[in-house]
N, C-alpha and C. Protein backbone atom coordinates (compact mmCIF):
# COMPACT_ATOMS: atom_id res chain seq x y z
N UNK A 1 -12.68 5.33 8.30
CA UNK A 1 -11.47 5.87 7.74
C UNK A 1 -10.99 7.05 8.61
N UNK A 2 -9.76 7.18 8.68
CA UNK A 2 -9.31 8.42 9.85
C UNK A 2 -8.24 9.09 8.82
N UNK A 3 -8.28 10.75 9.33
CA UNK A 3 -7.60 11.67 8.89
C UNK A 3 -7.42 12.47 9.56
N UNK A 4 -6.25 12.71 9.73
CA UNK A 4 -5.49 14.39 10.49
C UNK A 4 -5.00 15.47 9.55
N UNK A 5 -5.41 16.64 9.43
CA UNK A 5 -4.77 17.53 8.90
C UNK A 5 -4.13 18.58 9.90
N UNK A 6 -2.84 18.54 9.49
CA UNK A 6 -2.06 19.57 10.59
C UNK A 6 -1.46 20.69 9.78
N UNK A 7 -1.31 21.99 10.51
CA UNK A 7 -1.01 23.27 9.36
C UNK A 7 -0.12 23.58 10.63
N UNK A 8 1.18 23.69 9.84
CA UNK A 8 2.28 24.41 10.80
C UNK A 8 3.14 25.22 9.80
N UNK A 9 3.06 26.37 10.99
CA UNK A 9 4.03 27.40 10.23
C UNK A 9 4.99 27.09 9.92
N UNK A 10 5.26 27.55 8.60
CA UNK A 10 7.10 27.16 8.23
C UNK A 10 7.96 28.64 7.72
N UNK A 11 6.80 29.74 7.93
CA UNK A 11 7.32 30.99 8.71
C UNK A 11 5.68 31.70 8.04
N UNK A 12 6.46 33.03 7.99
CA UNK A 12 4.94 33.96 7.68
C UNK A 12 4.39 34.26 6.67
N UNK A 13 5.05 33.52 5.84
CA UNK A 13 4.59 33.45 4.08
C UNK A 13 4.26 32.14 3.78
N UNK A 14 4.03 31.02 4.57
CA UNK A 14 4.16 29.66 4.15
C UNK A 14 3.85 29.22 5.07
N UNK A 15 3.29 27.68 5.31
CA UNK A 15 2.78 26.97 5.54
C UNK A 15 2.93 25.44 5.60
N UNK A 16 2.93 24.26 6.76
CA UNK A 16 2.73 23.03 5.64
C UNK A 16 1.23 22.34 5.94
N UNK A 17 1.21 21.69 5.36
CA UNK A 17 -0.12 20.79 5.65
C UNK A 17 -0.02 19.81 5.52
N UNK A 18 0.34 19.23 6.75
CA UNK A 18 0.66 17.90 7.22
C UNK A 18 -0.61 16.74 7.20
N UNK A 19 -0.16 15.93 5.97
CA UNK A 19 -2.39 14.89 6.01
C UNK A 19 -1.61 13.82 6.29
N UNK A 20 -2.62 13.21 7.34
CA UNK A 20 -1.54 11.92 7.60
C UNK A 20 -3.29 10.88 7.76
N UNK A 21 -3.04 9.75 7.31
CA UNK A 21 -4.46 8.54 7.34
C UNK A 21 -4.49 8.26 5.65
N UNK A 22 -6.06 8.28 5.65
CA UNK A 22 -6.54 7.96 4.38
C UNK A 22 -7.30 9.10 3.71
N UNK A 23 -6.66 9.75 2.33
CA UNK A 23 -7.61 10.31 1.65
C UNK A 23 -8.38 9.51 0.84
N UNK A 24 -9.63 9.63 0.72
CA UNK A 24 -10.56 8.98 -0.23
C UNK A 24 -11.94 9.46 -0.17
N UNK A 25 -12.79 9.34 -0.67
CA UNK A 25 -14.21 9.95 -0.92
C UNK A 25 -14.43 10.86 0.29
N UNK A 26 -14.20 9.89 1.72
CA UNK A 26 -15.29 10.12 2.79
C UNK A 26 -14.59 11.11 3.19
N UNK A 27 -13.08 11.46 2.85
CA UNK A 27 -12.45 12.55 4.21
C UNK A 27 -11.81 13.70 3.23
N UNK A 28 -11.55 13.57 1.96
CA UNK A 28 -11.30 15.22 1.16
C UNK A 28 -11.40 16.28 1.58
N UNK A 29 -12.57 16.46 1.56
CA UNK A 29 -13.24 17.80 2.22
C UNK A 29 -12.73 18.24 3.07
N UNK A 30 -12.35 17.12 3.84
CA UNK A 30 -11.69 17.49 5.53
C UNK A 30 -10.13 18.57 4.89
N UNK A 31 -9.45 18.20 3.83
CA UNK A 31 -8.43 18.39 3.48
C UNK A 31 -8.37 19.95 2.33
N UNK A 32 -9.51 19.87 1.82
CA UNK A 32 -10.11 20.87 1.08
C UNK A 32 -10.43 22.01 1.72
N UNK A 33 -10.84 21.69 2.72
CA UNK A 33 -11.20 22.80 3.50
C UNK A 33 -10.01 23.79 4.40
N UNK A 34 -9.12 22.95 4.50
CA UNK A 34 -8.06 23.34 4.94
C UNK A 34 -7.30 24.16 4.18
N UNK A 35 -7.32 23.95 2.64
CA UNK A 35 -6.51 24.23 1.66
C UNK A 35 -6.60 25.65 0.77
N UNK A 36 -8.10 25.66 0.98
CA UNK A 36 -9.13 26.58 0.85
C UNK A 36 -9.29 27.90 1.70
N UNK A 37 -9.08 27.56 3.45
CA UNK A 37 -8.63 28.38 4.58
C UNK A 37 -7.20 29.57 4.27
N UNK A 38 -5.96 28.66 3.66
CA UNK A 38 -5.08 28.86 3.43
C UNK A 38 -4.41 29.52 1.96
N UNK A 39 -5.66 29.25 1.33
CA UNK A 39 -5.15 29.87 -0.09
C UNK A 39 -4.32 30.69 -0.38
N UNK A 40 -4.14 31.64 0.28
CA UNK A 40 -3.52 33.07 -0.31
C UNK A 40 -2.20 32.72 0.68
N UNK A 41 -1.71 32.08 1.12
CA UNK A 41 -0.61 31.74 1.79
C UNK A 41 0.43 30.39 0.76
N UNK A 42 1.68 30.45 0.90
CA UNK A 42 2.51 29.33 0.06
C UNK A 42 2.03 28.29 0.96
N UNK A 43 1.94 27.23 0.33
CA UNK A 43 1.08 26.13 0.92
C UNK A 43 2.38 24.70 0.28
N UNK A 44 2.76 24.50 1.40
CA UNK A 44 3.01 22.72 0.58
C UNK A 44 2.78 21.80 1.68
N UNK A 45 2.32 20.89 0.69
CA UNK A 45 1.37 19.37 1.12
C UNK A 45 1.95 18.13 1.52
N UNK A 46 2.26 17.73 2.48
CA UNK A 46 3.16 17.25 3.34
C UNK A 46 2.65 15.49 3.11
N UNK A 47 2.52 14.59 2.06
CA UNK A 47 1.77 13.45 2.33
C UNK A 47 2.48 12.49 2.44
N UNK A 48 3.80 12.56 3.42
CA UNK A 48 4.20 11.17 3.94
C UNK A 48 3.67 10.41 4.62
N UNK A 49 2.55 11.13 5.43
CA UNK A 49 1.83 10.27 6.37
C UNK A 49 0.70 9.24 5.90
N UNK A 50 0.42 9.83 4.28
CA UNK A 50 -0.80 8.90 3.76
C UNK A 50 -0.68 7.74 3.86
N UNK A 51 -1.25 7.01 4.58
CA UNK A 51 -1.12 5.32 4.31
C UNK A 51 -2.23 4.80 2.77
N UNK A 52 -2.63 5.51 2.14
CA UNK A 52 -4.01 5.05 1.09
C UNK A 52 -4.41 6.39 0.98
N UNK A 53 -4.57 6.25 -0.36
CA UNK A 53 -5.23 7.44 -1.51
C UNK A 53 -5.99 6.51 -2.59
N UNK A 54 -7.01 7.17 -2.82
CA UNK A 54 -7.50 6.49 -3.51
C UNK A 54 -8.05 7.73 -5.35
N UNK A 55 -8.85 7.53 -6.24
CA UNK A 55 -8.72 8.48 -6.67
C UNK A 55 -9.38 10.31 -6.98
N UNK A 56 -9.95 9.59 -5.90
CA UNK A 56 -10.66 10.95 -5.29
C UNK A 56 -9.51 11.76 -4.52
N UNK A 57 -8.76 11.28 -3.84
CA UNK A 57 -7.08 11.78 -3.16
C UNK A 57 -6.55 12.44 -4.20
N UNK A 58 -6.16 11.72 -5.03
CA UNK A 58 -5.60 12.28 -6.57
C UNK A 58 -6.06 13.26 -6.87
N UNK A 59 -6.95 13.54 -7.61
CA UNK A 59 -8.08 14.51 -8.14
C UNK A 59 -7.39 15.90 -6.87
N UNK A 60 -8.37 15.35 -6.03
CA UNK A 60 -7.51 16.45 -4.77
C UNK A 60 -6.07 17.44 -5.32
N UNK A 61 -5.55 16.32 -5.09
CA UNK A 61 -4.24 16.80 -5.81
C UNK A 61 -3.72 18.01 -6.86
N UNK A 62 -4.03 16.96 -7.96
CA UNK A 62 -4.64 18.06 -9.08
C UNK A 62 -5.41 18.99 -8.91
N UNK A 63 -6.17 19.03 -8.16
CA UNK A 63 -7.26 20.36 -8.46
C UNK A 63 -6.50 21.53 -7.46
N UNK A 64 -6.09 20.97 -7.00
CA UNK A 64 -5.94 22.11 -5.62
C UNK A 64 -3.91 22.36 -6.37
N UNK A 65 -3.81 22.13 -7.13
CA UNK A 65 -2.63 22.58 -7.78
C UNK A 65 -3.48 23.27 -8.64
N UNK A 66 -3.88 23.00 -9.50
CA UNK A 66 -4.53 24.05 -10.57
C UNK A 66 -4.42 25.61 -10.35
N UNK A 67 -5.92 25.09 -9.02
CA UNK A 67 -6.61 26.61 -8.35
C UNK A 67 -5.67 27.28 -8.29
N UNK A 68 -4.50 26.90 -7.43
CA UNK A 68 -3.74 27.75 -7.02
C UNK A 68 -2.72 28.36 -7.78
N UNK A 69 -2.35 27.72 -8.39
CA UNK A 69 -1.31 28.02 -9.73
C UNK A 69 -2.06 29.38 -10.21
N UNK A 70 -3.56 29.15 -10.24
CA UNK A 70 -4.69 30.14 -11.08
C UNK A 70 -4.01 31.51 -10.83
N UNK A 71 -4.42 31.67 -8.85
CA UNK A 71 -4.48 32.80 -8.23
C UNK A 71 -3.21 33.03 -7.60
N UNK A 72 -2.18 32.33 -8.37
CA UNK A 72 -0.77 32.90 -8.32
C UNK A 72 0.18 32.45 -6.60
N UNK A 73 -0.44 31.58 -6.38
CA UNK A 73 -0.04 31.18 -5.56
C UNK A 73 1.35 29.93 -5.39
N UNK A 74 1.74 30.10 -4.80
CA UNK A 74 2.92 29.20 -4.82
C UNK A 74 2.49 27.56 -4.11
């Protein structure tokens, strides 16, 4: 399964995070970790490139909206 995560500035308060392949079990993390790096920055999640999500992708999703919502993040 292949995954790219790309983070490009979209100025100095924000961010995108470009995931382009397959999220699913084996590559999250890869995406989590990124998301996680970036926390305290406006973050939006760029997933036109996904070809397949599965529901571990999802979950992703959701959770990493939650967190952030938590700690006031945009």
């Amino acid at each position: 399964m292949s995954l790219s995560v790309e983070v490009e500035n979209n100025s100095a308060e924000s961010i995108v995070v470009k995931v382009v392949g397959e999220v699913d079990f084996s590559t999250v993390d890869k995406v989590l970790e990124v998301i996680d790096e970036y926390r305290h920055t406006a973050i939006s999640l760029d997933f036109s490139g996904i070809g397949f999500i599965d529901s571990t992708g999802v979950g992703l999703i959701l959770r990493s909206v939650m967190e952030l919502a938590d700690t006031g993040a945009k």
